[in-house]
Structure formats: C-alpha cells, structure tokens
N, C-alpha and C. Protein backbone atom coordinates (compact mmCIF):
# COMPACT_ATOMS: atom_id res chain seq x y z
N UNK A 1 -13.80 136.42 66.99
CA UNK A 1 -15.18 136.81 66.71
C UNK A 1 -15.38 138.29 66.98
N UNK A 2 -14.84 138.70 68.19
CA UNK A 2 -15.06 140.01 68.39
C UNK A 2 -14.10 141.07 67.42
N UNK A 3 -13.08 140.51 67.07
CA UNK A 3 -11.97 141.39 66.24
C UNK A 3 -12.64 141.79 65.11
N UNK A 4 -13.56 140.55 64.41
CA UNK A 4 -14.21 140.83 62.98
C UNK A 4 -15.66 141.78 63.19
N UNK A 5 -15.87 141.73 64.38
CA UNK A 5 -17.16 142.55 64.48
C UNK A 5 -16.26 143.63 64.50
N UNK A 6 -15.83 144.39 65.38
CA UNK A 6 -15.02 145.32 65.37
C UNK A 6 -14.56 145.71 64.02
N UNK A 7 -13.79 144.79 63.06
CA UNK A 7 -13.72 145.60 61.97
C UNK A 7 -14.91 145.99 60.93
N UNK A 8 -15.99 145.12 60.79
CA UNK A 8 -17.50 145.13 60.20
C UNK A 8 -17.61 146.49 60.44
N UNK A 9 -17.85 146.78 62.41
CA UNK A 9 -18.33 148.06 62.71
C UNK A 9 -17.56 149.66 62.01
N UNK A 10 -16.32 149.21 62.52
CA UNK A 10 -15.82 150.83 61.64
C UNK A 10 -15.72 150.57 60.16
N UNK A 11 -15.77 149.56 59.41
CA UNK A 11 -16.38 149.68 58.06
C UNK A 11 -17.76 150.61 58.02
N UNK A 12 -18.61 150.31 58.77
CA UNK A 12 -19.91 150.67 58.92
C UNK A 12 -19.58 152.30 59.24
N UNK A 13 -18.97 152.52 60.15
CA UNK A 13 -19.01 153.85 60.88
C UNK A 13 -18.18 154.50 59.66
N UNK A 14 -17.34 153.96 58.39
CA UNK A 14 -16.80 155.46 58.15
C UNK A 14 -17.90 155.32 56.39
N UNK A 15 -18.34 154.31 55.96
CA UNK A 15 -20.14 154.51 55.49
C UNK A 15 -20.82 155.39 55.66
N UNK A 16 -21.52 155.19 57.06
CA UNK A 16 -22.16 156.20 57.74
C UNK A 16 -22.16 157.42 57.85
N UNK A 17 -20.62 157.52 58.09
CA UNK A 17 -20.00 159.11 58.35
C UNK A 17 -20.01 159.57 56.75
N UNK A 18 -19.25 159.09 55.76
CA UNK A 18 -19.88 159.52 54.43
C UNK A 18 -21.01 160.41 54.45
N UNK A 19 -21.64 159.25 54.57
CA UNK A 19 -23.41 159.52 53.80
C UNK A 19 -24.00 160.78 54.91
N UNK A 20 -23.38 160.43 56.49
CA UNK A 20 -24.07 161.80 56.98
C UNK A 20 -23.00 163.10 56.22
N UNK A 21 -21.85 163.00 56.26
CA UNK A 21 -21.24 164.57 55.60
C UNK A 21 -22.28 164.81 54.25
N UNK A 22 -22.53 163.76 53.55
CA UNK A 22 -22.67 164.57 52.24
C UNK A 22 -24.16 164.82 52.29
N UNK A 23 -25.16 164.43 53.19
CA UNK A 23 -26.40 165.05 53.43
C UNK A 23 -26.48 166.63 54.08
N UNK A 24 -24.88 166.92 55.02
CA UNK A 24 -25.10 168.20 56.01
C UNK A 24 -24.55 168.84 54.70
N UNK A 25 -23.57 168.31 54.20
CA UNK A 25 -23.40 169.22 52.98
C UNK A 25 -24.59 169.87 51.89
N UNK A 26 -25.57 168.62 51.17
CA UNK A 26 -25.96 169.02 50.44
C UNK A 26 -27.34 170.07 50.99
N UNK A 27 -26.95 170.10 52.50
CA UNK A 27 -28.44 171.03 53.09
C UNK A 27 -27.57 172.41 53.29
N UNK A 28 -26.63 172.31 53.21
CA UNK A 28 -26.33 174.52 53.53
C UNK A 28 -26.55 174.90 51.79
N UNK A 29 -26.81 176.31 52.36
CA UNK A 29 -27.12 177.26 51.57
C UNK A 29 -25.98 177.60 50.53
N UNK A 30 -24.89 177.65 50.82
CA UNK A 30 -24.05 177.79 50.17
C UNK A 30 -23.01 176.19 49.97
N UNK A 31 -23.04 175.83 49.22
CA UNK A 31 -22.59 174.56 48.81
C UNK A 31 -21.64 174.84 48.22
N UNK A 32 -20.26 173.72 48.29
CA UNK A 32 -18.80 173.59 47.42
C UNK A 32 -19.38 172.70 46.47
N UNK A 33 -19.82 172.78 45.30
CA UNK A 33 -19.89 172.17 43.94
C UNK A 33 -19.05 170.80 43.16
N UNK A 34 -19.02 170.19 44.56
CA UNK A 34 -17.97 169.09 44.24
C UNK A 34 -18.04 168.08 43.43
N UNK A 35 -17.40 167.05 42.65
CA UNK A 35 -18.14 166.17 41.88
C UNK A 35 -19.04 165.04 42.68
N UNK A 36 -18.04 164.22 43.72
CA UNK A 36 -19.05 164.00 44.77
C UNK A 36 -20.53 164.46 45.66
N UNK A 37 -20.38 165.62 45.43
CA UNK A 37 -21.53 166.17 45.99
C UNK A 37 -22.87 166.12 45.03
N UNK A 38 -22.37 166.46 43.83
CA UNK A 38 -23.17 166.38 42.96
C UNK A 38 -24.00 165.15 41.98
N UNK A 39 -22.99 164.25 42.30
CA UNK A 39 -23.45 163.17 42.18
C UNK A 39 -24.11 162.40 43.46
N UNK A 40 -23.94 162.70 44.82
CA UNK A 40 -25.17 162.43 45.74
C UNK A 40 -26.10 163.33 45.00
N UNK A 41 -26.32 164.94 44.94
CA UNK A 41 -27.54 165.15 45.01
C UNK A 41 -28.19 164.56 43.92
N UNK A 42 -27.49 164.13 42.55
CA UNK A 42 -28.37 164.23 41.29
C UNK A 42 -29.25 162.16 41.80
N UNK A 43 -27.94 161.40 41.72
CA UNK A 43 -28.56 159.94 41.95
C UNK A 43 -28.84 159.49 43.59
N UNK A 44 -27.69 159.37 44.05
CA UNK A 44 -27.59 158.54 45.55
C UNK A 44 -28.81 158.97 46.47
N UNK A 45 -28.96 160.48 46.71
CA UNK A 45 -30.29 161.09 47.43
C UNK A 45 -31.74 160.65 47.02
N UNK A 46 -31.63 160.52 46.28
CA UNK A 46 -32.91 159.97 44.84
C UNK A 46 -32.81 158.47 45.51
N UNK A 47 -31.89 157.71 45.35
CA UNK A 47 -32.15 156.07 45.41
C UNK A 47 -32.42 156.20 47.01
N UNK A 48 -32.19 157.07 47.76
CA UNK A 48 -32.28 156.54 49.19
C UNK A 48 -33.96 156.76 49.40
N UNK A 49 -34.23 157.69 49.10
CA UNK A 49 -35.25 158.39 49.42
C UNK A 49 -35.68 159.37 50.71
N UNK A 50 -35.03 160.32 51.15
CA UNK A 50 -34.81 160.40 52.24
C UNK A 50 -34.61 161.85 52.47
N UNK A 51 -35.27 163.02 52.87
CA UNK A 51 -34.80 164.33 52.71
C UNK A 51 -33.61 165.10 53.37
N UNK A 52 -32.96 165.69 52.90
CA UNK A 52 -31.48 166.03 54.18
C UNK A 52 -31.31 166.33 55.40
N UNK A 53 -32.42 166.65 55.87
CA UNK A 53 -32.17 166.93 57.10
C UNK A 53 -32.56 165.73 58.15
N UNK A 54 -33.11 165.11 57.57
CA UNK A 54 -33.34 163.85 57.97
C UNK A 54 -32.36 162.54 57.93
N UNK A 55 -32.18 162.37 56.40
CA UNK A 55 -31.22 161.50 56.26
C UNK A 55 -29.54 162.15 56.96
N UNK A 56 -29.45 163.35 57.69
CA UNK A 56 -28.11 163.44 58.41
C UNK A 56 -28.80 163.35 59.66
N UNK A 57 -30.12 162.93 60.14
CA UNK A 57 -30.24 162.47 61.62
C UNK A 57 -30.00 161.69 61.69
N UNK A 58 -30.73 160.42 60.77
CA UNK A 58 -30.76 159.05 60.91
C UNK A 58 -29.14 158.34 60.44
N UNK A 59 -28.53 158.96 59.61
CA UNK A 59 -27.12 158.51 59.28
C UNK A 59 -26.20 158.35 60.82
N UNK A 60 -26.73 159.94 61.30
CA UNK A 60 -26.00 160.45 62.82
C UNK A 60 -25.74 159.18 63.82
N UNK A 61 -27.51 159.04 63.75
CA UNK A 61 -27.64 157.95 64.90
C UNK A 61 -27.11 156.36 64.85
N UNK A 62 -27.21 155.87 63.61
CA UNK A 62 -26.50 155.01 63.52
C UNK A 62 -24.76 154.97 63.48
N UNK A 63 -24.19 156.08 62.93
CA UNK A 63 -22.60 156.15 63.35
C UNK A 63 -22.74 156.02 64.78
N UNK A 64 -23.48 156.67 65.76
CA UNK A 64 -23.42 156.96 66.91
C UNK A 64 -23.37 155.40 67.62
N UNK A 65 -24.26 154.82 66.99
CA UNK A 65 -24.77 153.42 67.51
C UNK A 65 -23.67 152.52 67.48
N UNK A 66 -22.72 152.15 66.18
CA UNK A 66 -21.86 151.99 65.75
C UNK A 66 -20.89 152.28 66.32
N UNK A 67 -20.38 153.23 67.21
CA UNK A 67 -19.54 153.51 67.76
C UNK A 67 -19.48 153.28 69.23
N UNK A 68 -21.27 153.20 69.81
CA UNK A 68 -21.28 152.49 70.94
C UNK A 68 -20.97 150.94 70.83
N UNK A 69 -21.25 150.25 70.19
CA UNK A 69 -21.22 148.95 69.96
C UNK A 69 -19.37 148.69 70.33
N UNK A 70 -18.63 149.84 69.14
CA UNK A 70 -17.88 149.32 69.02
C UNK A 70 -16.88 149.55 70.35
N UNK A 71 -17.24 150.39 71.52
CA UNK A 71 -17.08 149.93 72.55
C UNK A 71 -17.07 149.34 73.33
N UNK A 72 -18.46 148.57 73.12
CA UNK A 72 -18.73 147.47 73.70
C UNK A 72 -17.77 146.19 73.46
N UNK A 73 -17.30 145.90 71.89
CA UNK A 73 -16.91 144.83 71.82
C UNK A 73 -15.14 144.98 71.98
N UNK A 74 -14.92 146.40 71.85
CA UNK A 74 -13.55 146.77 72.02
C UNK A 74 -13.36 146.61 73.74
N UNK A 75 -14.40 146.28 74.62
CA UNK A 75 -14.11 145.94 76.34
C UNK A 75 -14.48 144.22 76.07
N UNK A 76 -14.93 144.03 75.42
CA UNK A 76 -15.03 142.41 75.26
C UNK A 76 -13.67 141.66 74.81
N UNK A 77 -13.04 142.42 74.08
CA UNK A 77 -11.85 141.86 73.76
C UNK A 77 -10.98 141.99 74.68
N UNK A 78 -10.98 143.10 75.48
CA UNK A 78 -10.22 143.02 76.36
C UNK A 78 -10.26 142.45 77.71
N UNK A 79 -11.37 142.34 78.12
CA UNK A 79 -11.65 141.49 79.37
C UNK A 79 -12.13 140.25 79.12
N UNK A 80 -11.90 139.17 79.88
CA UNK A 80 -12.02 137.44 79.12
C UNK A 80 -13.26 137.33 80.26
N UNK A 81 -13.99 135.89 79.68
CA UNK A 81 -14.95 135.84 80.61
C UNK A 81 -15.08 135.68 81.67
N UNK A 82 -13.34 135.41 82.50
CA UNK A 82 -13.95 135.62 84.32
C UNK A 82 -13.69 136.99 84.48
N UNK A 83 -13.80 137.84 83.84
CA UNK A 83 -13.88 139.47 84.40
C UNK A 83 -12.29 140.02 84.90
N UNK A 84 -11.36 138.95 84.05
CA UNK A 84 -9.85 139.75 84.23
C UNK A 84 -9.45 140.09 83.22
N UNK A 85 -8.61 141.17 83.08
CA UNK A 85 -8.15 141.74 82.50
C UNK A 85 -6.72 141.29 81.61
N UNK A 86 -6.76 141.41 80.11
CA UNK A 86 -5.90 140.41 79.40
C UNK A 86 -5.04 141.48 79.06
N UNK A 87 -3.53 141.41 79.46
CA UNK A 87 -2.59 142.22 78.86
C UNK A 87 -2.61 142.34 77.73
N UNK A 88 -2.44 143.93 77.17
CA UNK A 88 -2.27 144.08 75.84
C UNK A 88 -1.28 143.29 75.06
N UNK A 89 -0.11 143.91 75.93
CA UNK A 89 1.37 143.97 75.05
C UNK A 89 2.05 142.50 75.35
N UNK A 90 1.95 141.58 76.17
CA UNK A 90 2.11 140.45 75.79
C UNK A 90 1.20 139.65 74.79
N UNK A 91 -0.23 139.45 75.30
CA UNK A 91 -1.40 139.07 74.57
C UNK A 91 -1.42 137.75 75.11
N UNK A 92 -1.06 137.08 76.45
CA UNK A 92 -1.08 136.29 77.26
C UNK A 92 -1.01 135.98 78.34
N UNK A 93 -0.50 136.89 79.08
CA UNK A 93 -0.54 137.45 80.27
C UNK A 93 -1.71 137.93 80.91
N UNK A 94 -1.89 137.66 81.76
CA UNK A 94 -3.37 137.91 82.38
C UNK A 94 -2.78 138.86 83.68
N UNK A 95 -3.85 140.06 83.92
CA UNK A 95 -4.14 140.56 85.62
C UNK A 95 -4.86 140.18 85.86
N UNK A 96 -4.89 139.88 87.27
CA UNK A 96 -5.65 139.18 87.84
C UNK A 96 -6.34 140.93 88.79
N UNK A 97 -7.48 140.84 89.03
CA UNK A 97 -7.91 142.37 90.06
C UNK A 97 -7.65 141.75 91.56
N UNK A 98 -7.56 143.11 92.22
CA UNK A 98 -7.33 142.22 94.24
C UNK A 98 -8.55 142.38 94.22
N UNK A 99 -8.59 141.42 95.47
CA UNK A 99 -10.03 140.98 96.09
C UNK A 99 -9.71 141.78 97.48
C-alpha cells in the first residue's frame, strides 16, 4: 500500500515540477522559444487559468507537499508497526532498538 502511494506521489512530483518550470519559464523577460514553451503559453496556461507567477507558487507548494508526504510514507515503509526497524537488504530481518 505504501509502495503504490509512493509511486502515485513522484508521478505527481515530476507533474508538478513540469508545470512549475514552465510557468518560471514563461515569466522571465527573456525567454528560450521552445516548442514546449510555446505551446504552454499559447493553450495549457489558458486551460488552467492561472497567472505565472502564481501558478509557479501554487505548483511549488504542492511538489513541496508531495515530497513531504513522500517522506512520510518512505519512513512508513521502513519502520513496521511496533516501531522497529525492517532491514533493507534482507527485507526480513528485523532490528530490534535497545531498551
């Protein structure tokens, strides 16, 4: 369960990261004329509705979010629910912590 969230999330995060590059892009002054670029500004910017400097905050914050999460579930996988720690490199082996 947690493996597939984990992959959902960096699906999500390199989305995200997209859509924020090509908003910081299409806001400098001097722009690379790319075909990508140009096809955000002419359709994709248009369907979002969303002005650039904005839509690279809100893109920001959700990669950001996205990447907390995916910490979260990347320590979920690794620690089982009595709070020990599951060897990587066997993938069965348990530490146990001292008391």
């Amino acid at each position: 369960m947690t493996l597939a969230a984990l992959i959902v999330l960096m699906v999500l995060v390199v989305l995200f990261t997209v859509v924020q590059t090509m908003f910081v892009e299409s806001s400098r002054l001097r722009t690379r004329e790319l075909p990508a670029l140009q096809f955000f500004k002419s359709e994709f910017e248009d369907r979002l509705g969303i002005h650039s400097e904005h839509g690279a905050m809100t893109f920001s914050v959700w990669k950001h979010a996205c990447l907390v999460l995916c910490g979260v579930f990347a320590t979920a996988q690794v620690v089982d629910a009595q709070g020990r720690l599951v060897a990587l490199a066997t993938g069965s082996s348990e530490l146990r912590p001292r008391r």
